[in-house]
PDB file of N, CA and C in Angstrom:
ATOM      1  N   UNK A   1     -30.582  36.184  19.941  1.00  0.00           N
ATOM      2  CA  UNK A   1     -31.269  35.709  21.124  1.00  0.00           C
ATOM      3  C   UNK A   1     -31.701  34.278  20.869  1.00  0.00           C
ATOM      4  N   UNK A   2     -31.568  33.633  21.692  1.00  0.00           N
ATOM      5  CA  UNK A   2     -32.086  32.072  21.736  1.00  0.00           C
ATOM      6  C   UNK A   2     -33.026  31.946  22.469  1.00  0.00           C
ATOM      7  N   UNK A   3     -34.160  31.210  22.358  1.00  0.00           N
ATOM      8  CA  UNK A   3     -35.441  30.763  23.278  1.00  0.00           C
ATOM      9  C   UNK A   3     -35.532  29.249  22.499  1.00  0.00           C
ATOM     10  N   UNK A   4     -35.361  28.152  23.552  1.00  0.00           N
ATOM     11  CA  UNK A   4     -35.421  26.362  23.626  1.00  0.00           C
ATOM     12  C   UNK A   4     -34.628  25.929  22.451  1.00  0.00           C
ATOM     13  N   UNK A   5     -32.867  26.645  22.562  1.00  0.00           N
ATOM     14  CA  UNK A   5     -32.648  26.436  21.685  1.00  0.00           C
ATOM     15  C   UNK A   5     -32.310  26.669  20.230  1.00  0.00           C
ATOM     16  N   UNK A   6     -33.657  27.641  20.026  1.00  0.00           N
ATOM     17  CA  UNK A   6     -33.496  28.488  18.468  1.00  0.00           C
ATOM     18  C   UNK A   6     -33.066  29.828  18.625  1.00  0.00           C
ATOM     19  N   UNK A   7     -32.744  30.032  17.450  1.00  0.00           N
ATOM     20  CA  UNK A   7     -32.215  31.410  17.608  1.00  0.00           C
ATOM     21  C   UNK A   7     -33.071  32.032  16.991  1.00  0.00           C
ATOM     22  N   UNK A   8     -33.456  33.120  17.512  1.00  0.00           N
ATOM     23  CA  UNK A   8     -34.832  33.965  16.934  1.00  0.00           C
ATOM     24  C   UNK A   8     -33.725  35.153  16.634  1.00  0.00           C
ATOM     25  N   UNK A   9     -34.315  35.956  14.873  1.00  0.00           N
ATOM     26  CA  UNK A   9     -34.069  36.874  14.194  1.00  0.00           C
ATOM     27  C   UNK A   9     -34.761  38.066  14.497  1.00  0.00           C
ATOM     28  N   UNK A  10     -34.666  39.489  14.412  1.00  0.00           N
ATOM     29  CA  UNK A  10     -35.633  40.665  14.419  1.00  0.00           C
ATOM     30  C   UNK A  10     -37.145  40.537  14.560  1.00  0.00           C
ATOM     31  N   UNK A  11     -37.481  39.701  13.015  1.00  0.00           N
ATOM     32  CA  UNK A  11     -39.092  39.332  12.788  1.00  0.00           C
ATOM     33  C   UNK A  11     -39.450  38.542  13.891  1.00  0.00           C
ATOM     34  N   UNK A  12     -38.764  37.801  14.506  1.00  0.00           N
ATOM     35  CA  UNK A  12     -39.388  36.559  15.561  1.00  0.00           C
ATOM     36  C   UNK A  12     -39.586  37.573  16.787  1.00  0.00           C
ATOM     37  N   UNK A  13     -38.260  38.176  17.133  1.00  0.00           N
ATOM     38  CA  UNK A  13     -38.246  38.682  18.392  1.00  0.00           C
ATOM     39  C   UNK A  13     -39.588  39.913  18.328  1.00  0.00           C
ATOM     40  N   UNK A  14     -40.378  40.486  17.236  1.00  0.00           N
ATOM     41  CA  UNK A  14     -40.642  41.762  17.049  1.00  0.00           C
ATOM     42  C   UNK A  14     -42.289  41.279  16.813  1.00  0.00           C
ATOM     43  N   UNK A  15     -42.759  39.519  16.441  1.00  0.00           N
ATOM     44  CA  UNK A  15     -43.859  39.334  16.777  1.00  0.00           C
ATOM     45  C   UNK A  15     -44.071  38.273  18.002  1.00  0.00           C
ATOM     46  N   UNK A  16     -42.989  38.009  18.819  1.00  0.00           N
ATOM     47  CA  UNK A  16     -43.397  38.061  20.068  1.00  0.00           C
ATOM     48  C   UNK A  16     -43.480  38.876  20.393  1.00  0.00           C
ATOM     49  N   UNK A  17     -42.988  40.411  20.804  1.00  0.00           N
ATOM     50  CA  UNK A  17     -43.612  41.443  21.519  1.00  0.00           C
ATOM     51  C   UNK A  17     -44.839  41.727  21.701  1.00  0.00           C
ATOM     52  N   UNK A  18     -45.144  42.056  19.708  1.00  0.00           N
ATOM     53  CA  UNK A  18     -46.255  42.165  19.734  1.00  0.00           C
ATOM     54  C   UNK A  18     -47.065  41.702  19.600  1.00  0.00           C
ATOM     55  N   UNK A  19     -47.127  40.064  20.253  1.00  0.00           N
ATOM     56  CA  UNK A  19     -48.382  38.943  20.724  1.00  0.00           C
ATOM     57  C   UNK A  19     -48.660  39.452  22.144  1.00  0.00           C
ATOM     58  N   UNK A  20     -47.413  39.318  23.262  1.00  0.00           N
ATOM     59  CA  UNK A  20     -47.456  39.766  24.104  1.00  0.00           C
ATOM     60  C   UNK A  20     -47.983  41.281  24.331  1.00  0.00           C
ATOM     61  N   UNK A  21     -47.854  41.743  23.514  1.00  0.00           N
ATOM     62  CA  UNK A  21     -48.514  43.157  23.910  1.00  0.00           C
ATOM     63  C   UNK A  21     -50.353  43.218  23.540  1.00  0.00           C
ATOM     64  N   UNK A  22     -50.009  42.375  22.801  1.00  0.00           N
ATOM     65  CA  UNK A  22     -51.645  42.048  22.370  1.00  0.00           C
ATOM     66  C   UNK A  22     -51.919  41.663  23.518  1.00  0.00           C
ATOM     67  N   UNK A  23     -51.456  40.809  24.121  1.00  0.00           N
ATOM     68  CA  UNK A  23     -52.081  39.948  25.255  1.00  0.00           C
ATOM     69  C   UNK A  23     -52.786  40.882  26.601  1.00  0.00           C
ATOM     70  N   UNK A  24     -51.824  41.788  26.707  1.00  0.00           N
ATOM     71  CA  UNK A  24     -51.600  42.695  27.681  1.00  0.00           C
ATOM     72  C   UNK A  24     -53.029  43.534  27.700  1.00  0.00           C
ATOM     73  N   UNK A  25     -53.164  43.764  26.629  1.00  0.00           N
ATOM     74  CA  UNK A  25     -53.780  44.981  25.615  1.00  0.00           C
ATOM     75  C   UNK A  25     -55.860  44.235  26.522  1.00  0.00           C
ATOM     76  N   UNK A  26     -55.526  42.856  25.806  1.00  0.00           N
ATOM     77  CA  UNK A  26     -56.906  41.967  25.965  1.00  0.00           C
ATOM     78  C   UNK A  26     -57.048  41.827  27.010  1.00  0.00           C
ATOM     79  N   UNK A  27     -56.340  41.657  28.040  1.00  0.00           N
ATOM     80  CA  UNK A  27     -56.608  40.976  29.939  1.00  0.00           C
ATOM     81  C   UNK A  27     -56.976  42.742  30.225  1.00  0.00           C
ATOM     82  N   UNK A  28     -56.943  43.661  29.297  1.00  0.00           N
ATOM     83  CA  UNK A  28     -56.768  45.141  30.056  1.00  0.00           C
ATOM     84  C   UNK A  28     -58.601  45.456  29.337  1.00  0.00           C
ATOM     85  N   UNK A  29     -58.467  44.879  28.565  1.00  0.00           N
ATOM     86  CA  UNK A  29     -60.135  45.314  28.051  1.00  0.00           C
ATOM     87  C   UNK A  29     -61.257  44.329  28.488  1.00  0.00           C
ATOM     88  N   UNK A  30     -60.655  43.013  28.828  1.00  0.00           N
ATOM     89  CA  UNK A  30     -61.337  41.740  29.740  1.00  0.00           C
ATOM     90  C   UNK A  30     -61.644  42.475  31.350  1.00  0.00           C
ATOM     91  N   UNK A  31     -60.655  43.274  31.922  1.00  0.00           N
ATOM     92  CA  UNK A  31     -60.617  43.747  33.188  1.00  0.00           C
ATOM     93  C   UNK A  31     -62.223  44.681  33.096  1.00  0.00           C
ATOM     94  N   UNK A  32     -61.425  45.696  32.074  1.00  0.00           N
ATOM     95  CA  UNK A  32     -62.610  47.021  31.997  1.00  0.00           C
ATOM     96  C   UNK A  32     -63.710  46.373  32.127  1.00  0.00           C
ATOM     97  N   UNK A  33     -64.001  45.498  30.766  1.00  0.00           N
ATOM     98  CA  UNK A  33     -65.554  44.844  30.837  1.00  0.00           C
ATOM     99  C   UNK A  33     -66.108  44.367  31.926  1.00  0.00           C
ATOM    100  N   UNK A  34     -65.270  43.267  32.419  1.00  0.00           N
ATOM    101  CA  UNK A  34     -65.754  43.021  33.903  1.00  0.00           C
ATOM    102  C   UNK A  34     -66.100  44.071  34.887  1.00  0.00           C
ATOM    103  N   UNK A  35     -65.611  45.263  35.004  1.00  0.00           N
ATOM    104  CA  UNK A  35     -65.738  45.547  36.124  1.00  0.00           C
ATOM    105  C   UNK A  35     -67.292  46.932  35.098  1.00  0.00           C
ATOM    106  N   UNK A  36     -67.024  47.148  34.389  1.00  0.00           N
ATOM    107  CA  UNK A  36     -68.453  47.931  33.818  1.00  0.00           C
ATOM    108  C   UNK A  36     -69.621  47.250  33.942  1.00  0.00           C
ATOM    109  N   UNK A  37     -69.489  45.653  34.067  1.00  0.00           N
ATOM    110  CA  UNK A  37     -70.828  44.628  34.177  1.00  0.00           C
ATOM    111  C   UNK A  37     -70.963  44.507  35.414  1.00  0.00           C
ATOM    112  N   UNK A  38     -70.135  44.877  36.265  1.00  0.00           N
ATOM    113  CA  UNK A  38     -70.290  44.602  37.463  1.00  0.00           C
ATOM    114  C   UNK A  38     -70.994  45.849  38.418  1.00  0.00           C
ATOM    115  N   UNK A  39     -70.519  46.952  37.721  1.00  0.00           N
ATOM    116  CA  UNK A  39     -70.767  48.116  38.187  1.00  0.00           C
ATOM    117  C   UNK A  39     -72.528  48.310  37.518  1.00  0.00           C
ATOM    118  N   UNK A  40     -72.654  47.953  35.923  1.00  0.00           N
ATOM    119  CA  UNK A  40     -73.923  47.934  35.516  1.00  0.00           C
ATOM    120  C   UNK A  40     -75.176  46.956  36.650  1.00  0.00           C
ATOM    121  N   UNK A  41     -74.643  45.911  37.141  1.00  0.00           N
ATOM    122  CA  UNK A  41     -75.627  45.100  38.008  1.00  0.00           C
ATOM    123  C   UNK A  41     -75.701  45.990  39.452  1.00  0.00           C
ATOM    124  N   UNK A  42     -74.282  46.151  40.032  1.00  0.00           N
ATOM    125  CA  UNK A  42     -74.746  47.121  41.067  1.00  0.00           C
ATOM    126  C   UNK A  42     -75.990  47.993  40.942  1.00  0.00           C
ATOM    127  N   UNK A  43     -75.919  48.748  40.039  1.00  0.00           N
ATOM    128  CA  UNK A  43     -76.509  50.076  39.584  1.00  0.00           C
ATOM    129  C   UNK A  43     -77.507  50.021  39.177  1.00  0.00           C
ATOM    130  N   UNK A  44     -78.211  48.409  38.479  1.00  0.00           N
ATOM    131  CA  UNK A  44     -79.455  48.065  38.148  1.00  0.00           C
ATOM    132  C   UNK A  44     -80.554  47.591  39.166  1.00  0.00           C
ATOM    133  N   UNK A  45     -79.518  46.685  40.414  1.00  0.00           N
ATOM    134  CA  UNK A  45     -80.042  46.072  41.285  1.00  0.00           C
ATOM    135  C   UNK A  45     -80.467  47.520  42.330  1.00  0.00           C
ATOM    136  N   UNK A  46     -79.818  49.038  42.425  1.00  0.00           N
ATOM    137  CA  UNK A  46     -80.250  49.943  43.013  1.00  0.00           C
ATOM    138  C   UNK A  46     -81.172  50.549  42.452  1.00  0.00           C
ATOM    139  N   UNK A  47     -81.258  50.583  41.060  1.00  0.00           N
ATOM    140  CA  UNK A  47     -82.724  51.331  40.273  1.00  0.00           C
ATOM    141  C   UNK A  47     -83.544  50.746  41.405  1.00  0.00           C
ATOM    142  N   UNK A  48     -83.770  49.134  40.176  1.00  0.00           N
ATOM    143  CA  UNK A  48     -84.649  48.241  40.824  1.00  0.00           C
ATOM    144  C   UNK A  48     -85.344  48.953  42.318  1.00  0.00           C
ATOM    145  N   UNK A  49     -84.257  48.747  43.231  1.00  0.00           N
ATOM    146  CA  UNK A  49     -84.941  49.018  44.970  1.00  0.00           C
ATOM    147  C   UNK A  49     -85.635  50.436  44.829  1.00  0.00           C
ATOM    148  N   UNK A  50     -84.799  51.544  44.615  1.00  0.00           N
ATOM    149  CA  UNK A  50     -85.277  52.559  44.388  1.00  0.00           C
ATOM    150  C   UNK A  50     -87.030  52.408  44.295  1.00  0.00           C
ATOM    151  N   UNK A  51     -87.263  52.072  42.942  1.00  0.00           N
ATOM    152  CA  UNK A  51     -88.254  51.858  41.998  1.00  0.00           C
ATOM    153  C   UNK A  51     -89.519  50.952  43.032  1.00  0.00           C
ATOM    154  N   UNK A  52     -89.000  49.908  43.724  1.00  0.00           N
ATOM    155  CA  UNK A  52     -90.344  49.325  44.319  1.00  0.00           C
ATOM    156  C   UNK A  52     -90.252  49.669  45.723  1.00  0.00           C
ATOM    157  N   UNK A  53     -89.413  50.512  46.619  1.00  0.00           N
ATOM    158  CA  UNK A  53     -89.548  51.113  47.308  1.00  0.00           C
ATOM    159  C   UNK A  53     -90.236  52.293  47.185  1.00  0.00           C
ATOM    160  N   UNK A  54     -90.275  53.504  46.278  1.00  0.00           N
ATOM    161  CA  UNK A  54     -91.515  54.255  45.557  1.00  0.00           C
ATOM    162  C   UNK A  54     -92.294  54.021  45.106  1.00  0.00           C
ATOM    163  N   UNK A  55     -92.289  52.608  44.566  1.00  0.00           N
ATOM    164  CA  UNK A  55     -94.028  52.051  44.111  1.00  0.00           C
ATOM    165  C   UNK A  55     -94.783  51.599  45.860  1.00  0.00           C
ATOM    166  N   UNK A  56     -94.216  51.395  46.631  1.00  0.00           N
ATOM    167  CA  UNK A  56     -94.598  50.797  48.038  1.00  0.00           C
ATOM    168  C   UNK A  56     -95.265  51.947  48.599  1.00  0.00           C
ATOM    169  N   UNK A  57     -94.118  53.097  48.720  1.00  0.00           N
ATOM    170  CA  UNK A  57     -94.942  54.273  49.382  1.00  0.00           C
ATOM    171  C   UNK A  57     -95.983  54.896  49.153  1.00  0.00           C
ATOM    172  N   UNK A  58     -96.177  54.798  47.019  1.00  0.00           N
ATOM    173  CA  UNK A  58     -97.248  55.084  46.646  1.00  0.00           C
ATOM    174  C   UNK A  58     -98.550  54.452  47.393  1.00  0.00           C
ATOM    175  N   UNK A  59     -97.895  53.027  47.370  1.00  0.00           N
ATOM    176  CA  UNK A  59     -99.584  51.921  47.170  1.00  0.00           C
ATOM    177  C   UNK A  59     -99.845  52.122  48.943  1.00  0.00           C
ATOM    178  N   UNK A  60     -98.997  52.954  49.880  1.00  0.00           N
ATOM    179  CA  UNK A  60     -99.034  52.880  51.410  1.00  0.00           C
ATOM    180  C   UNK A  60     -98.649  50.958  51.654  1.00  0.00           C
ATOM    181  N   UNK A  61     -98.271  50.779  51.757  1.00  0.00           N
ATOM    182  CA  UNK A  61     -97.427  49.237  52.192  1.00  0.00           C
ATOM    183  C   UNK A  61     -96.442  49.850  52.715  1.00  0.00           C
ATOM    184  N   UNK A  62     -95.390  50.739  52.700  1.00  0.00           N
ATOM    185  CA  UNK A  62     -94.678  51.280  53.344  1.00  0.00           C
ATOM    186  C   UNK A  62     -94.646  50.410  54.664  1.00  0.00           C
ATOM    187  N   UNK A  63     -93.396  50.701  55.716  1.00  0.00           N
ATOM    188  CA  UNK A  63     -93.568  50.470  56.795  1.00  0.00           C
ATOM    189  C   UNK A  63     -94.434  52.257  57.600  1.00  0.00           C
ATOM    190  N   UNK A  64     -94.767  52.909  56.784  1.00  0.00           N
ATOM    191  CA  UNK A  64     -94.912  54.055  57.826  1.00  0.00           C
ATOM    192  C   UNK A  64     -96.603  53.978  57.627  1.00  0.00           C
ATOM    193  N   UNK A  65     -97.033  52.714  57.054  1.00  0.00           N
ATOM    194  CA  UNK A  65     -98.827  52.615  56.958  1.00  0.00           C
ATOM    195  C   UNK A  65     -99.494  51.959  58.274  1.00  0.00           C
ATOM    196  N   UNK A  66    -100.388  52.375  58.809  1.00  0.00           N
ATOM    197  CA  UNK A  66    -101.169  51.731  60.352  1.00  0.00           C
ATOM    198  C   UNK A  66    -101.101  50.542  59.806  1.00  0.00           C
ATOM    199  N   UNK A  67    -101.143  49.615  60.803  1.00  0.00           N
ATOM    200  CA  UNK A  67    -101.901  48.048  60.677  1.00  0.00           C
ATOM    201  C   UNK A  67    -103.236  47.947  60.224  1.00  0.00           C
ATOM    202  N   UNK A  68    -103.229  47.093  59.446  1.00  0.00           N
ATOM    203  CA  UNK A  68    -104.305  46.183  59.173  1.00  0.00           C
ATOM    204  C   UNK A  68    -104.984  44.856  59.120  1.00  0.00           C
ATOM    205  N   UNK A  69    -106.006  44.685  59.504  1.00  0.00           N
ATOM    206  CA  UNK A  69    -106.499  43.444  59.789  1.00  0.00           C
ATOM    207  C   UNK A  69    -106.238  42.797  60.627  1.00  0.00           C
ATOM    208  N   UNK A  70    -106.649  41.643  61.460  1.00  0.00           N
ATOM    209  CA  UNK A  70    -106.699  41.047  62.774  1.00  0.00           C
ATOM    210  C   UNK A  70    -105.325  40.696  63.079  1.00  0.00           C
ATOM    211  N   UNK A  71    -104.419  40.862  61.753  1.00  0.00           N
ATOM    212  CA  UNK A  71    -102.750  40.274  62.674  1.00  0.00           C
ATOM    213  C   UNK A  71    -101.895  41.557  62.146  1.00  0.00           C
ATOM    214  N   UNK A  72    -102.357  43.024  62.024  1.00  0.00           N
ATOM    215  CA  UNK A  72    -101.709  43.755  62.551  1.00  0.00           C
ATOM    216  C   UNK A  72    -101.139  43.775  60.957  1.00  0.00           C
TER     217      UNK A  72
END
């Protein structure tokens, strides 16, 4: 096989593969990560609401508390 020219032997052809497969391997564990950090912020930013939406109802701030004070 030739690539620009040279002629690549077994060993050449057999660690390009497996650079390329490395490569493959890394954009596939770059993907995962991304999307687990992404899914972790979703999932933190819903605690979060959760969490001061039940601290609200506790303290009555809620929207389901009467008005108070001269502007309601």
């Amino acid at each position: 096989m030739t690539l620009f020219g040279r002629t690549l032997d077994g060993q050449e052809i057999a660690s390009l593969v497996f650079m390329l497969a490395a490569l493959v391997l890394w954009i596939a564990v770059y993907r995962g990560e991304r999307n687990w950090a992404r899914w972790f912020r979703r999932w933190e930013g819903d605690r979060k609401a959760r969490r001061e939406a039940e601290l609200a109802t506790d303290k009555g701030d809620g929207p389901s508390s009467p008005a108070r004070g001269p502007w309601g």
